[in-house]
C-alpha atoms as a PDB file:
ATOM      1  CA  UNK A   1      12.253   8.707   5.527  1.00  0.00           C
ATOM      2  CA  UNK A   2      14.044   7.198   8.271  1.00  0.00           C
ATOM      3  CA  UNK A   3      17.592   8.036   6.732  1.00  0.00           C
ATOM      4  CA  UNK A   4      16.722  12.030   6.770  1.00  0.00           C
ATOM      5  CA  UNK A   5      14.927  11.973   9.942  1.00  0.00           C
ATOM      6  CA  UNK A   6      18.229  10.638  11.256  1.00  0.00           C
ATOM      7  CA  UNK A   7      20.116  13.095   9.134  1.00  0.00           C
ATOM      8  CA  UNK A   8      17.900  15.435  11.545  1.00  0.00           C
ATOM      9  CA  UNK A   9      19.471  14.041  15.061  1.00  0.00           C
ATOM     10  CA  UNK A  10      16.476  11.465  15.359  1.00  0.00           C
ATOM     11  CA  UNK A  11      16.920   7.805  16.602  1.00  0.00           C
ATOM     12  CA  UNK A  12      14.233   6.010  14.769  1.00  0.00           C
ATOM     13  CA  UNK A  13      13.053   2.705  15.722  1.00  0.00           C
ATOM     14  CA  UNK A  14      11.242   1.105  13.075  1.00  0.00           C
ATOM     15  CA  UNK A  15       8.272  -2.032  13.315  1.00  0.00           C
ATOM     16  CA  UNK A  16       6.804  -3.965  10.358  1.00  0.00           C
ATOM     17  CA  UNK A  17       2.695  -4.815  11.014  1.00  0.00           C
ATOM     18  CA  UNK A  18       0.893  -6.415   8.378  1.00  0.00           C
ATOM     19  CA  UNK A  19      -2.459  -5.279   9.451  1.00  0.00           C
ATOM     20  CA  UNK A  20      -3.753  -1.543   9.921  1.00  0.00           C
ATOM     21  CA  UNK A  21      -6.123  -1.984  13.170  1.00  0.00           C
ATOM     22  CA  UNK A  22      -2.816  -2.189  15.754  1.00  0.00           C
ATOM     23  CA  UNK A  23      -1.414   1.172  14.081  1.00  0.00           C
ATOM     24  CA  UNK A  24      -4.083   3.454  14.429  1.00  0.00           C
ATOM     25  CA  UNK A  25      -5.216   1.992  17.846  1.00  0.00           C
ATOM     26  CA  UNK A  26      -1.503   2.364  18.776  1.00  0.00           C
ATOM     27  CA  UNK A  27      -1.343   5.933  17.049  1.00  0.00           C
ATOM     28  CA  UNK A  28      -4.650   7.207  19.218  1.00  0.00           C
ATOM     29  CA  UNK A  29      -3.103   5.194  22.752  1.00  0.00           C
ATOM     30  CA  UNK A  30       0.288   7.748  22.190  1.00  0.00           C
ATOM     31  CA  UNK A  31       2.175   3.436  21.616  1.00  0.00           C
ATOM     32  CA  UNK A  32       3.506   4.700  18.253  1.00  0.00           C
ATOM     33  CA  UNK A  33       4.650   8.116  17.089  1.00  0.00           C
ATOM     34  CA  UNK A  34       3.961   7.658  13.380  1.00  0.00           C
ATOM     35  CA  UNK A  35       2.442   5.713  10.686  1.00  0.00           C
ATOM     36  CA  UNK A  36       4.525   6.576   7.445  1.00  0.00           C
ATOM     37  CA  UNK A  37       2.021   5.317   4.485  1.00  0.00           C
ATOM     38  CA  UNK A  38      -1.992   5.309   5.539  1.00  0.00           C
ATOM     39  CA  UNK A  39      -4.522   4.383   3.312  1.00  0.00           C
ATOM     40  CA  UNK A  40      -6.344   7.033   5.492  1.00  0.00           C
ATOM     41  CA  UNK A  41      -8.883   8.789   3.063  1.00  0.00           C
ATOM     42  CA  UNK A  42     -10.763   5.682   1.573  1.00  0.00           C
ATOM     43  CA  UNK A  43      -9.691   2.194   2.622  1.00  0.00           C
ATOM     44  CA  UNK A  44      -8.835   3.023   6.060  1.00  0.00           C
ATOM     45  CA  UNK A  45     -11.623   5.524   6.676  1.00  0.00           C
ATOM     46  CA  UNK A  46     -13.497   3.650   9.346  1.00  0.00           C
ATOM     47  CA  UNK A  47     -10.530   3.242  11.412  1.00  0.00           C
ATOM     48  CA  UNK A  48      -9.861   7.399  10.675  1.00  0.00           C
ATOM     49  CA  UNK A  49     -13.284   7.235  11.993  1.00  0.00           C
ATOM     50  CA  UNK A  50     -12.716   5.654  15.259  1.00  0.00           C
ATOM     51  CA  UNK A  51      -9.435   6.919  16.161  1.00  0.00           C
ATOM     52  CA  UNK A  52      -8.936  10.198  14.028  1.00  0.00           C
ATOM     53  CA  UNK A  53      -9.748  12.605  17.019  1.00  0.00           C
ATOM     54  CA  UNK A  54      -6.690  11.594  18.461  1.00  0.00           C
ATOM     55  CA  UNK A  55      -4.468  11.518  15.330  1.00  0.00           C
ATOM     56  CA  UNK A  56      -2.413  14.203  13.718  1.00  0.00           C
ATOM     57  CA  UNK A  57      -2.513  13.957   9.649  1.00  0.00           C
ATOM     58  CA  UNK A  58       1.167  15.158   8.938  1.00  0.00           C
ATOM     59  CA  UNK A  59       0.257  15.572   4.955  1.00  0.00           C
ATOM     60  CA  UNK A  60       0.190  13.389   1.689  1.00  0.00           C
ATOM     61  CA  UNK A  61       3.154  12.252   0.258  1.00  0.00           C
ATOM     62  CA  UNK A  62       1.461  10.510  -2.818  1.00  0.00           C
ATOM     63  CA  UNK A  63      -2.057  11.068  -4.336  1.00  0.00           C
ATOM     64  CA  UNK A  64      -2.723   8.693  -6.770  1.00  0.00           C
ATOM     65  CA  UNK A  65      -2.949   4.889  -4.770  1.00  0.00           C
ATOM     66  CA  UNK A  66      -5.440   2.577  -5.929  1.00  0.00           C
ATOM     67  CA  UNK A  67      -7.156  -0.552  -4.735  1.00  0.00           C
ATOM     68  CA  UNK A  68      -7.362  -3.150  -8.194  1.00  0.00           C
ATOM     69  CA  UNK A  69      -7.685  -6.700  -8.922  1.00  0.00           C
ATOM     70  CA  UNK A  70      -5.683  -7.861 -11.549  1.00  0.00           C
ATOM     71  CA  UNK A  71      -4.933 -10.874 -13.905  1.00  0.00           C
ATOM     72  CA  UNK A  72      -1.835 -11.568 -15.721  1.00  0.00           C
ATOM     73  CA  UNK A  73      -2.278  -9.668 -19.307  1.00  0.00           C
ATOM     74  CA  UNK A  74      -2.679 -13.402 -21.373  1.00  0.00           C
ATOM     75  CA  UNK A  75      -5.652 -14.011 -19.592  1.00  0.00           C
ATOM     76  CA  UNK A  76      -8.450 -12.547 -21.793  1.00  0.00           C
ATOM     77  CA  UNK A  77     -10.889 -11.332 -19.085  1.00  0.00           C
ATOM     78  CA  UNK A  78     -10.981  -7.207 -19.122  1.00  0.00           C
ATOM     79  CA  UNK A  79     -13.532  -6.624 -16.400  1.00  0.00           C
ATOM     80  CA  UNK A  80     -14.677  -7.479 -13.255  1.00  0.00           C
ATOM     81  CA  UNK A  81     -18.258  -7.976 -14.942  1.00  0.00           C
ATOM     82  CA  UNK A  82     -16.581 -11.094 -16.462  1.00  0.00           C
ATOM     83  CA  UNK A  83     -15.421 -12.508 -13.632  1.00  0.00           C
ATOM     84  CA  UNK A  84     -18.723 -14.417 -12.123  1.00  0.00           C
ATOM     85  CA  UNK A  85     -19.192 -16.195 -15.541  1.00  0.00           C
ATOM     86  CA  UNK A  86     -15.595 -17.663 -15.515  1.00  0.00           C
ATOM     87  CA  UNK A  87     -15.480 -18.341 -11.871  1.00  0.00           C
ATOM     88  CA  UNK A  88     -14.090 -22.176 -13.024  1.00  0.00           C
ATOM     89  CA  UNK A  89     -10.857 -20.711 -15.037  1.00  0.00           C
ATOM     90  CA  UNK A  90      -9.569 -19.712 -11.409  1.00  0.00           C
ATOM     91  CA  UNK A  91     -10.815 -22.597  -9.288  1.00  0.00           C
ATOM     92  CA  UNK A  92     -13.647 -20.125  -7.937  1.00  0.00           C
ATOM     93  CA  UNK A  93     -10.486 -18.615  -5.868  1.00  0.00           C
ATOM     94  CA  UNK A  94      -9.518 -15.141  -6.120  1.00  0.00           C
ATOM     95  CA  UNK A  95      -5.996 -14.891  -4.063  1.00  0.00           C
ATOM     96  CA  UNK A  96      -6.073 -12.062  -1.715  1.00  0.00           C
ATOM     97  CA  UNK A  97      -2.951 -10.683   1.081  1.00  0.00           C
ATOM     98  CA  UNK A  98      -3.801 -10.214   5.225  1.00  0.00           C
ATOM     99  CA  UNK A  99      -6.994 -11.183   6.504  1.00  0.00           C
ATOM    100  CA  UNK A 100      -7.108  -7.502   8.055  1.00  0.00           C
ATOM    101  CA  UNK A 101      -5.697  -5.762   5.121  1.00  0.00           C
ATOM    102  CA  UNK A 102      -8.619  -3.142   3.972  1.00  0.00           C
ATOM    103  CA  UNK A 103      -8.236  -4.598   0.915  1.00  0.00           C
ATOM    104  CA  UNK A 104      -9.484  -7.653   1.966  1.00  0.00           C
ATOM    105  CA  UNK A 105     -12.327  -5.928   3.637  1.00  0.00           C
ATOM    106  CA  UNK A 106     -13.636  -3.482   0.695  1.00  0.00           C
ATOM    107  CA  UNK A 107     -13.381  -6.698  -1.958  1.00  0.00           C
ATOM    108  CA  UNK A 108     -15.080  -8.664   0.682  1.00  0.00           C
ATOM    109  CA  UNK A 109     -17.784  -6.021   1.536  1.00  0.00           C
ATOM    110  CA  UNK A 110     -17.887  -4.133  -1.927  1.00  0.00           C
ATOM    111  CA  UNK A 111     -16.719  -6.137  -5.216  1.00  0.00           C
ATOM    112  CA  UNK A 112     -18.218  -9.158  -4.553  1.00  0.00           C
ATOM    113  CA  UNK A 113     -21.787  -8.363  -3.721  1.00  0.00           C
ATOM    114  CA  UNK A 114     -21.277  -5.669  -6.014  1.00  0.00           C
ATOM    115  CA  UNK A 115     -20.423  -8.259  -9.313  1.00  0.00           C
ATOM    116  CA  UNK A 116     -22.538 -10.985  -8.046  1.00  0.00           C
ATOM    117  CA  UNK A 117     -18.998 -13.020  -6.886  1.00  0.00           C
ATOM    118  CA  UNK A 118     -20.427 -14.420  -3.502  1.00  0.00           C
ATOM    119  CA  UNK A 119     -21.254 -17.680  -4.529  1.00  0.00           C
ATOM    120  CA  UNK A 120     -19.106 -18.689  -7.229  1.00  0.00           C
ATOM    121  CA  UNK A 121     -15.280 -17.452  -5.777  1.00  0.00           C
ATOM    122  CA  UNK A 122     -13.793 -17.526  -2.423  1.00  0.00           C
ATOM    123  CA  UNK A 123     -11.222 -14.767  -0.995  1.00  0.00           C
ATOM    124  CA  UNK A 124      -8.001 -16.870  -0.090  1.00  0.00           C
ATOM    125  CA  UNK A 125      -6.717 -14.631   2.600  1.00  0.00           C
ATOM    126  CA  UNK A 126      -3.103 -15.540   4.054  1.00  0.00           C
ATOM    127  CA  UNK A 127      -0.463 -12.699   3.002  1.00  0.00           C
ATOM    128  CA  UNK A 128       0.845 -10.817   0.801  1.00  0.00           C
ATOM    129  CA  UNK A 129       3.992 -12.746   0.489  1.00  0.00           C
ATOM    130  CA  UNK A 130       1.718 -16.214  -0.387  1.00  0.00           C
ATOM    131  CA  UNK A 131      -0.291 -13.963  -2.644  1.00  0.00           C
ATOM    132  CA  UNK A 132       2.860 -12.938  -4.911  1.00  0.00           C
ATOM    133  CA  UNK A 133       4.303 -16.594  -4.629  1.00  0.00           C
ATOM    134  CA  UNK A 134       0.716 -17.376  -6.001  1.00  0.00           C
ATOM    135  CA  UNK A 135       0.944 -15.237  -9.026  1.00  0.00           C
ATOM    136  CA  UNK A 136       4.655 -15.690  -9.905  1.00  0.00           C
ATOM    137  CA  UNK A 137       3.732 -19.602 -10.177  1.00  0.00           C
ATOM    138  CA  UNK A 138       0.636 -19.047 -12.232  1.00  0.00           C
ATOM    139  CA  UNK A 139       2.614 -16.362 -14.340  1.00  0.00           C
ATOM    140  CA  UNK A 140       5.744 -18.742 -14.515  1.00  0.00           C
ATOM    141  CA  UNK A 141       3.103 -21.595 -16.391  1.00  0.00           C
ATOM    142  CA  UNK A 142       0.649 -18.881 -17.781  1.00  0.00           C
ATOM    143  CA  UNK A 143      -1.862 -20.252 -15.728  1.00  0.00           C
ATOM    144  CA  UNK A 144      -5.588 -17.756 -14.607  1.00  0.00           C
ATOM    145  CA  UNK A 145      -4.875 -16.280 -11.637  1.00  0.00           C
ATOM    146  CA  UNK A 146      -7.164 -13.532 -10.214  1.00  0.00           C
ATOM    147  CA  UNK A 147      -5.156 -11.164  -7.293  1.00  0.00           C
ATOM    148  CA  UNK A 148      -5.930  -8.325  -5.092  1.00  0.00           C
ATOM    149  CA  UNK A 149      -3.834  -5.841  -5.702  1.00  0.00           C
ATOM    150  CA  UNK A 150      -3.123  -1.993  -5.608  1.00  0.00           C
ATOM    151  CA  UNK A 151      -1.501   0.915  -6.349  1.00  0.00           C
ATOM    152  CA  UNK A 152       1.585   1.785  -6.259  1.00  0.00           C
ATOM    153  CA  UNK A 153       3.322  -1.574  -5.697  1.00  0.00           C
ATOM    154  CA  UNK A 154       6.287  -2.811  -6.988  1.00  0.00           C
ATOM    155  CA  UNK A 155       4.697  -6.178  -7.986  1.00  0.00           C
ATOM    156  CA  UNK A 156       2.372  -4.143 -11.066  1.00  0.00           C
ATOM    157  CA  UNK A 157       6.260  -3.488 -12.832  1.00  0.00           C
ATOM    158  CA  UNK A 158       7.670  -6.985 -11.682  1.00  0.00           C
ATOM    159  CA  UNK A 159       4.510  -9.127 -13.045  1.00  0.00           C
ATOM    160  CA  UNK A 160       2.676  -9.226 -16.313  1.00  0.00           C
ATOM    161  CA  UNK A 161      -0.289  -8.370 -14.673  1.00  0.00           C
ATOM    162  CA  UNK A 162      -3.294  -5.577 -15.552  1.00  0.00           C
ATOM    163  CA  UNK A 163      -6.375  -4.096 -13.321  1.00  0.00           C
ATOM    164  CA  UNK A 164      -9.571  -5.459 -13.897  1.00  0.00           C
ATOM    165  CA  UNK A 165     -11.948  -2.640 -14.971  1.00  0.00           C
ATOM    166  CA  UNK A 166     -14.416  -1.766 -12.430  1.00  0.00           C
ATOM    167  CA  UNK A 167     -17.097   0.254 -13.908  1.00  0.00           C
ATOM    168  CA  UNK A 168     -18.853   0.174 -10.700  1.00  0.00           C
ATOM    169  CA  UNK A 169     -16.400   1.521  -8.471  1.00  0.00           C
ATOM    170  CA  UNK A 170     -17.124  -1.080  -6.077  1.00  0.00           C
ATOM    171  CA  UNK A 171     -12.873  -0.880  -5.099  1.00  0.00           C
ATOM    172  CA  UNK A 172     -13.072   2.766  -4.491  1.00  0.00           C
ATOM    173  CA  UNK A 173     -11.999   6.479  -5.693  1.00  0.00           C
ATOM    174  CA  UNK A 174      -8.082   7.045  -6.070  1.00  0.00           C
ATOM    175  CA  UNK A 175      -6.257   8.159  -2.449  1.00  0.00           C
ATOM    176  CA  UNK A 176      -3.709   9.960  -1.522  1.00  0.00           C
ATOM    177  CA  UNK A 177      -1.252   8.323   0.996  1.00  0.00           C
ATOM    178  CA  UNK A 178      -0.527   9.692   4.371  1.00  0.00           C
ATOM    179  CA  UNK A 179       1.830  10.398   7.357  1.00  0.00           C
ATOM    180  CA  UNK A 180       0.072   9.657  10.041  1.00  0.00           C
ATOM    181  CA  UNK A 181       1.163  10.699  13.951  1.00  0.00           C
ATOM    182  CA  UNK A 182       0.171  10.555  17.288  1.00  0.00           C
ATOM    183  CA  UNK A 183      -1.355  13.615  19.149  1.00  0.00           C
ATOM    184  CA  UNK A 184       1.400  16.064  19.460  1.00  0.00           C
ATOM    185  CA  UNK A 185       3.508  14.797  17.214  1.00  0.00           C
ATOM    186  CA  UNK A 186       4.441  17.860  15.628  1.00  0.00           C
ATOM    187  CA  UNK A 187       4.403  20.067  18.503  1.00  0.00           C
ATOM    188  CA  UNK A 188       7.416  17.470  19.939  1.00  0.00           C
ATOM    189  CA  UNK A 189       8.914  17.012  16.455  1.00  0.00           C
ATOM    190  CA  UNK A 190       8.603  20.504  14.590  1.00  0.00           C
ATOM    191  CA  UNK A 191      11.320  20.063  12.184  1.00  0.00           C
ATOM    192  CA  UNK A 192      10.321  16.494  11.242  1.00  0.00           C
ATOM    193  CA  UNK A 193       6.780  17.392  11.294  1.00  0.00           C
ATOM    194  CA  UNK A 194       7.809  20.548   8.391  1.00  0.00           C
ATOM    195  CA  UNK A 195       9.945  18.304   6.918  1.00  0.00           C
ATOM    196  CA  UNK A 196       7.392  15.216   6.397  1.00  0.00           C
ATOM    197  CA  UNK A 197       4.518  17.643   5.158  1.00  0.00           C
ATOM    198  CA  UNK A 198       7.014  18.612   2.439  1.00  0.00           C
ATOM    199  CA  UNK A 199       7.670  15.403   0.662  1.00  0.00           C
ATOM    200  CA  UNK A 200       5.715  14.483  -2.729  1.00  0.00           C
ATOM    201  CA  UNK A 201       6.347  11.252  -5.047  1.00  0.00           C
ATOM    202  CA  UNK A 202       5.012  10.620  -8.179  1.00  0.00           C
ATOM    203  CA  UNK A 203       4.784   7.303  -9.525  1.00  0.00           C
ATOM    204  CA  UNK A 204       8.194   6.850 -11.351  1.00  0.00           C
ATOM    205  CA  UNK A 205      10.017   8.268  -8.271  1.00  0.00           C
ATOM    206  CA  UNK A 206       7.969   5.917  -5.802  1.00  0.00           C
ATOM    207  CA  UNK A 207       7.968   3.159  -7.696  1.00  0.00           C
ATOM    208  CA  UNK A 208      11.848   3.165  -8.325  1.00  0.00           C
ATOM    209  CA  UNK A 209      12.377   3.446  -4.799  1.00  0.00           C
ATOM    210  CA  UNK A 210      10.328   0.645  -4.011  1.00  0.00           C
ATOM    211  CA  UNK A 211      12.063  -1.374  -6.484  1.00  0.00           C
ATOM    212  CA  UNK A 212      15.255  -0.458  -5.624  1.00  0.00           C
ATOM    213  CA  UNK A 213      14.260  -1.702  -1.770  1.00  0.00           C
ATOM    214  CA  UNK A 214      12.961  -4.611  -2.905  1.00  0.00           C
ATOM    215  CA  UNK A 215      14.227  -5.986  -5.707  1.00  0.00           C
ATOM    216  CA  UNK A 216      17.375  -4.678  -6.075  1.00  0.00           C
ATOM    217  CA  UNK A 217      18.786  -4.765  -2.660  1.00  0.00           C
ATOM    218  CA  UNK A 218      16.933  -7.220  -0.941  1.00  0.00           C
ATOM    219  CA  UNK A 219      15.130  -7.673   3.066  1.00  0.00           C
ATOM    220  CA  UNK A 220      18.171  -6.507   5.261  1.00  0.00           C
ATOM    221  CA  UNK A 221      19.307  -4.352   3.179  1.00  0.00           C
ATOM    222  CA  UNK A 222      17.116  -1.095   3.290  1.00  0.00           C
ATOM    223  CA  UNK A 223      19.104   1.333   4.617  1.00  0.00           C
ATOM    224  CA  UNK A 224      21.714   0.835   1.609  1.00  0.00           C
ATOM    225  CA  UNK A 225      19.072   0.527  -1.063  1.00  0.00           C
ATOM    226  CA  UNK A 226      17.342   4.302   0.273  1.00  0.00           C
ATOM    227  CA  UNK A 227      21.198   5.507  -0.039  1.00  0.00           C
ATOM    228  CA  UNK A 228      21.526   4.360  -3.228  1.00  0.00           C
ATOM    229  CA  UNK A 229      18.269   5.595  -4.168  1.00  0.00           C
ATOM    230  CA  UNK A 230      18.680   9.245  -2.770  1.00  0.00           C
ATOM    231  CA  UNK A 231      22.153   9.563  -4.418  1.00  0.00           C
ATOM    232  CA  UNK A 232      20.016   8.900  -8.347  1.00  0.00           C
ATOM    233  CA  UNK A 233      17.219  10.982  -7.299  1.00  0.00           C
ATOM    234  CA  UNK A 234      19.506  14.212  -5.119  1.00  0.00           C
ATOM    235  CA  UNK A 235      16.398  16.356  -5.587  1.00  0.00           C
ATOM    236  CA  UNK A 236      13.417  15.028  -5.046  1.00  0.00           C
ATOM    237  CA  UNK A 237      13.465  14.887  -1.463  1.00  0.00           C
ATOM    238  CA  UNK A 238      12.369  18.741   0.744  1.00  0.00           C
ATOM    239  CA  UNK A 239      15.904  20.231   1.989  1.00  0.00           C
ATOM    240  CA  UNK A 240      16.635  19.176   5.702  1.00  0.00           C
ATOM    241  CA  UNK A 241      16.457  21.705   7.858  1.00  0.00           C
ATOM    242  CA  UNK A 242      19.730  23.837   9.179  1.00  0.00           C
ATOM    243  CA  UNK A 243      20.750  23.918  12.329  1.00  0.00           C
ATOM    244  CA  UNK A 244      21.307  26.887  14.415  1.00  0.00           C
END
């Protein structure tokens, strides 16, 4: 997104946060134009709650993420119903990402009351970094391992990994994922605005992009990877606009 919004004649200045609560307080203060990939429907809905008033939803850009927790495939647990009676396979610990992540607060809140988890596991918060250095040791000496996870996420295609069942629905319904922007976003930026409420993904396009960021190229090396990226995929992305 940044690329074609620059193809447009926009200087973007981009900032990584790890946890939602900043961006949508910063969204509703006018601090940041736009939040390119909210969890806004489900996981993030009390914070749409708080601040949506003063918050412009730009459109959906993907419509099937999920919330999961997952275990490598050799581990022969199916279902989160399983997971109180084997709470000593994975050291009572199920590894989790930010400690303000909503998916640390719906499996805190929801699963584990929900499958009877509060006494016999823990939720090891730190990040989501520690969490995937977690798994890719346990994977690495087919060790149990229990993760929060979600989708889509390049990790799910990296790892050996499947979702736990969850015939309760204690993780949530499917979501789509959002552009999120200030109040008067798209009476400032028109053509981005159009532009932004045009784009779809499905999972093999998002998750090769991902990848391709990622994996392939590397931290520092974004720009070139969404290059590389838009030159395989020419048509998936909405036509930018003409000027004139």
């Amino acid at each position: 997104m940044e690329n074609q919004l620059e193809e447009m004649g926009y200087t973007v200045e981009m900032e990584t946060l790890t946890e939602p609560a900043p961006l949508y307080a910063g969204l509703a203060n006018g601090d940041v134009d736009m939040y390119p990939s909210a969890w806004s429907e489900v996981t993030h809905a009390d914070y749409m709650e708080e601040y949506g008033d003063s918050i412009e939803d730009l459109g959906s850009y993907y419509d099937s993420a999920v919330l999961t927790i997952a275990v490598p495939e050799y581990v022969d647990i199916d279902s989160l119903e399983e997971l109180a009676d084997n709470a000593d396979r994975f050291d009572g610990q199920v590894i989790g990402i930010e400690p303000g992540a909503g998916l640390t607060r719906v499996t805190n809140e929801s699963v584990f009351p929900t499958y009877g988890l509060d006494e016999e596991f823990e939720l090891v918060t730190s990040s989501t970094t520690a969490m995937l250095t977690e798994l890719q040791n346990a994977v690495e000496n087919e060790e149990d391992i229990v993760v929060t996870l979600w989708r889509p996420f390049w990790a799910n295609a990296e790892f050996p990994v499947k979702d736990l069942e969850d015939p309760e629905g204690a993780l949530g319904d499917p979501e789509a994922l959002h552009f999120l922007g200030r109040e008067g976003f798209a009476e400032e930026f028109p053509e981005a605005a159009e532009w932004i409420g045009q784009l779809k993904l499905d999972d093999d396009q998002y998750g090769s992009l991902e990848d391709m960021v990622v994996n392939e190229y590397g931290e520092g090396n974004e720009a070139e990877a969404v290059e590389a990226w838009i030159e395989e995929n020419p048509d998936v992305l909405p036509e930018l606009p003409t000027s004139g």
